[in-house]
C-alpha atoms as a PDB file:
ATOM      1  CA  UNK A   1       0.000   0.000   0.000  1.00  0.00           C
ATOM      2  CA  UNK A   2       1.399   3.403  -0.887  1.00  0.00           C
ATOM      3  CA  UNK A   3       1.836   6.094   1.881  1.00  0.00           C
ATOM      4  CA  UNK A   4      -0.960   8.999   1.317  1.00  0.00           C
ATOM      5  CA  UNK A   5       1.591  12.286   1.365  1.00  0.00           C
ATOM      6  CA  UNK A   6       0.399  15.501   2.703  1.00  0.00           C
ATOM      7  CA  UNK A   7       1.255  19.173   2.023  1.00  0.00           C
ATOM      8  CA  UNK A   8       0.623  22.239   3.695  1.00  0.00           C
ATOM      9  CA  UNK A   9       2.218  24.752   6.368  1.00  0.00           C
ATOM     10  CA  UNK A  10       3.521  24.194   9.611  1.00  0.00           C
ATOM     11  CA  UNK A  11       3.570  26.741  12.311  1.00  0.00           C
ATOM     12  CA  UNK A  12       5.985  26.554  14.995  1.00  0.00           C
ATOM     13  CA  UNK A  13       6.031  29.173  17.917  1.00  0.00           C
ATOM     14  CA  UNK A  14       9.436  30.337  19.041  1.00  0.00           C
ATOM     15  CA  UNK A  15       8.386  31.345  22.429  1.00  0.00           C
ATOM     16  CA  UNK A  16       7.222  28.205  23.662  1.00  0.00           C
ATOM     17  CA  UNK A  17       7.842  27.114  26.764  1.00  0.00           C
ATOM     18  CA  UNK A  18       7.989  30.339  27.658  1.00  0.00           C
ATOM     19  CA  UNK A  19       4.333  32.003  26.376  1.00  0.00           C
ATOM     20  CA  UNK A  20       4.719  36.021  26.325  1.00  0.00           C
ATOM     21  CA  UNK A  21       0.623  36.231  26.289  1.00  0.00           C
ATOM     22  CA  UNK A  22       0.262  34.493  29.812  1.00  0.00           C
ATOM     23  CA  UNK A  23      -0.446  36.211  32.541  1.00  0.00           C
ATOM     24  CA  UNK A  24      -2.365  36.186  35.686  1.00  0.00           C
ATOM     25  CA  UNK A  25      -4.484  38.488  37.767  1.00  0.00           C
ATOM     26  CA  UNK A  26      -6.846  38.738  40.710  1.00  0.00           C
ATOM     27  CA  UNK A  27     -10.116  40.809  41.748  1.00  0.00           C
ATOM     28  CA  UNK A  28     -11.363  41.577  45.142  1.00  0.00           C
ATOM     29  CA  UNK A  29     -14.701  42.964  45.608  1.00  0.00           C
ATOM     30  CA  UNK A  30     -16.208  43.875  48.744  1.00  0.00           C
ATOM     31  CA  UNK A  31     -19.736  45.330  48.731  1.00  0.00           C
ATOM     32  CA  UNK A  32     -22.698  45.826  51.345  1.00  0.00           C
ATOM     33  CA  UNK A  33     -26.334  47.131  50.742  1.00  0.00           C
ATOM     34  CA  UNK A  34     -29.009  48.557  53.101  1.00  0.00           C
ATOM     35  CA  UNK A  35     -32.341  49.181  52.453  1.00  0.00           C
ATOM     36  CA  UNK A  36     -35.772  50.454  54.219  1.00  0.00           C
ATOM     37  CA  UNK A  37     -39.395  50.446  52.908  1.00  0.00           C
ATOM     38  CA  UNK A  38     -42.216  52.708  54.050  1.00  0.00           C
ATOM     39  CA  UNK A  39     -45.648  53.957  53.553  1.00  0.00           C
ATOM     40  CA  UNK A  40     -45.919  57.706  51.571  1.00  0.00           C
ATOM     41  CA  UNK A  41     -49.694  57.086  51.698  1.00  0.00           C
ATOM     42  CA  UNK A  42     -52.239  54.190  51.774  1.00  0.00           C
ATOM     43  CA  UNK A  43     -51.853  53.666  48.148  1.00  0.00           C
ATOM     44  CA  UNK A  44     -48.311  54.298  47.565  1.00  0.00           C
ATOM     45  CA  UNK A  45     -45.183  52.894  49.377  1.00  0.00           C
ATOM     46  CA  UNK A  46     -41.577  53.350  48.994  1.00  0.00           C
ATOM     47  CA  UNK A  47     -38.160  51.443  49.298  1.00  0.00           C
ATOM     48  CA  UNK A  48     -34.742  52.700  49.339  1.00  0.00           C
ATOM     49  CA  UNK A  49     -31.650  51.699  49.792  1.00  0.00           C
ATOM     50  CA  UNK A  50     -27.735  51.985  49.291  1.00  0.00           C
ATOM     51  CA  UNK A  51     -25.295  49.772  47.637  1.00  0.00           C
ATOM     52  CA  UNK A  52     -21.180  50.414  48.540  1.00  0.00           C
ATOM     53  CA  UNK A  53     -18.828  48.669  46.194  1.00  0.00           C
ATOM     54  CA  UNK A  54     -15.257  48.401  46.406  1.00  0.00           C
ATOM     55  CA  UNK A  55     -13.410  46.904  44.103  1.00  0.00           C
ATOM     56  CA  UNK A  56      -9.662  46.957  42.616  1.00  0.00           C
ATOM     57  CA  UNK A  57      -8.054  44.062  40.144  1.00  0.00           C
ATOM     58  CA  UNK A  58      -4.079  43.410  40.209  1.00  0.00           C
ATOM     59  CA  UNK A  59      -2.185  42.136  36.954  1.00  0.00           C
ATOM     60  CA  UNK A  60       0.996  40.377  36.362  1.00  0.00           C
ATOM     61  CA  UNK A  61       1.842  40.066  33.110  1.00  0.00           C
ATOM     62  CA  UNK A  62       3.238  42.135  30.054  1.00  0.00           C
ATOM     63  CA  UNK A  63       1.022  45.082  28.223  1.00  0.00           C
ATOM     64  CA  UNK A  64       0.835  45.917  24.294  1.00  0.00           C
ATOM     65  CA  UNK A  65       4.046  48.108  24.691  1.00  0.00           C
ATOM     66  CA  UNK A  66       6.006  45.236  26.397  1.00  0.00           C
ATOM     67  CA  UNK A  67       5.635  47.200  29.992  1.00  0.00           C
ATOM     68  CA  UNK A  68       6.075  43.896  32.513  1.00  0.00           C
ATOM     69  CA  UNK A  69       3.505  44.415  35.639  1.00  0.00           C
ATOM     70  CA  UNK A  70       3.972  42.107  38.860  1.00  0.00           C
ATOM     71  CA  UNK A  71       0.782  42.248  40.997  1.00  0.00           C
ATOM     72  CA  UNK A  72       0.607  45.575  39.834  1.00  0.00           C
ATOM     73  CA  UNK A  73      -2.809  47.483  41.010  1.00  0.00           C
ATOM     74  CA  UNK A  74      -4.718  48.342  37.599  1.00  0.00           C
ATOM     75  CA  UNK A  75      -8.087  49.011  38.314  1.00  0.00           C
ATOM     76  CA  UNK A  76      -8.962  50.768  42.020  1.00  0.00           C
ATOM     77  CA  UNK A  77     -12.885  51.814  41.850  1.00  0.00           C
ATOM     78  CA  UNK A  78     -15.018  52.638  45.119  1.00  0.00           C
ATOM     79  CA  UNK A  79     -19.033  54.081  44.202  1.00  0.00           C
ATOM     80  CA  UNK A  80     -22.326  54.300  45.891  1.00  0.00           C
ATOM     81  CA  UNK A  81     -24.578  53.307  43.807  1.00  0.00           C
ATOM     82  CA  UNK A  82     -28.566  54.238  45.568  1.00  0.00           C
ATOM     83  CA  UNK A  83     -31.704  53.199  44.706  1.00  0.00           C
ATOM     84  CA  UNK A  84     -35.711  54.208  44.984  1.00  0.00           C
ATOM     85  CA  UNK A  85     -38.767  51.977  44.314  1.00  0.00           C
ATOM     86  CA  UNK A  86     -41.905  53.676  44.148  1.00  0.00           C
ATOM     87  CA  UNK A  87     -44.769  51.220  44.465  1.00  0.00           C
ATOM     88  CA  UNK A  88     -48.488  52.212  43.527  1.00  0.00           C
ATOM     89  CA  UNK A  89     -51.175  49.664  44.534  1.00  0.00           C
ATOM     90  CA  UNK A  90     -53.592  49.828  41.977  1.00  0.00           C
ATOM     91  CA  UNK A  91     -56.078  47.335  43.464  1.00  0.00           C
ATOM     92  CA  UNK A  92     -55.546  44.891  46.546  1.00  0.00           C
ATOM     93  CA  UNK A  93     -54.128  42.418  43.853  1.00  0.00           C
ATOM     94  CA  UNK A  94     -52.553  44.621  41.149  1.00  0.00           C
ATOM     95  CA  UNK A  95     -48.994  46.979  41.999  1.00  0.00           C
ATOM     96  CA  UNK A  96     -47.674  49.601  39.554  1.00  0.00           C
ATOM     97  CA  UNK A  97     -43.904  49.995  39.895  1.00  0.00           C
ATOM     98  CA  UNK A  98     -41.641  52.347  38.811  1.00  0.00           C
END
């Protein structure tokens, strides 16, 4: 039986073992939210409430312009972030929300 040949291209990274796109990277995010509901009238109540968020990522790795980062902070966001439900009790079975 005759060997089937085969032709086409080969690629063969230079880097490997060592891979110049790997790199690592953590997140911590710590948030907490309160909230309260009450009556504006018979009809109509409200909730509030307030979310805190703090969060911040680290990278190790290299960036598009071959900067090298080692746990290096990247991202460092803290936000409040509140909310307000209005809700509007249409009948004793039906809510309108908003």
């Amino acid at each position: 039986m005759d060997g089937i040949g085969f032709e086409g291209t080969r690629y063969e990274p230079q880097f490997i073992p060592v891979n110049p796109n790997k790199y690592s990277g953590t997140i911590n995010n710590i948030a907490a939210y309160a909230s309260t509901d009450f009556n504006i009238s018979e009809r109509t109540k409200a909730s509030i409430g307030l979310r805190v968020e703090d969060y911040s990522q680290y990278y190790t790795g290299v960036n598009r312009q071959g900067l090298k980062y080692n746990d290096q902070l990247v991202v460092d966001d803290f936000g409040f972030f509140p909310a307000l439900n209005l809700i509007f009790a249409v009948t004793e079975k039906q809510n309108l929300r908003f």
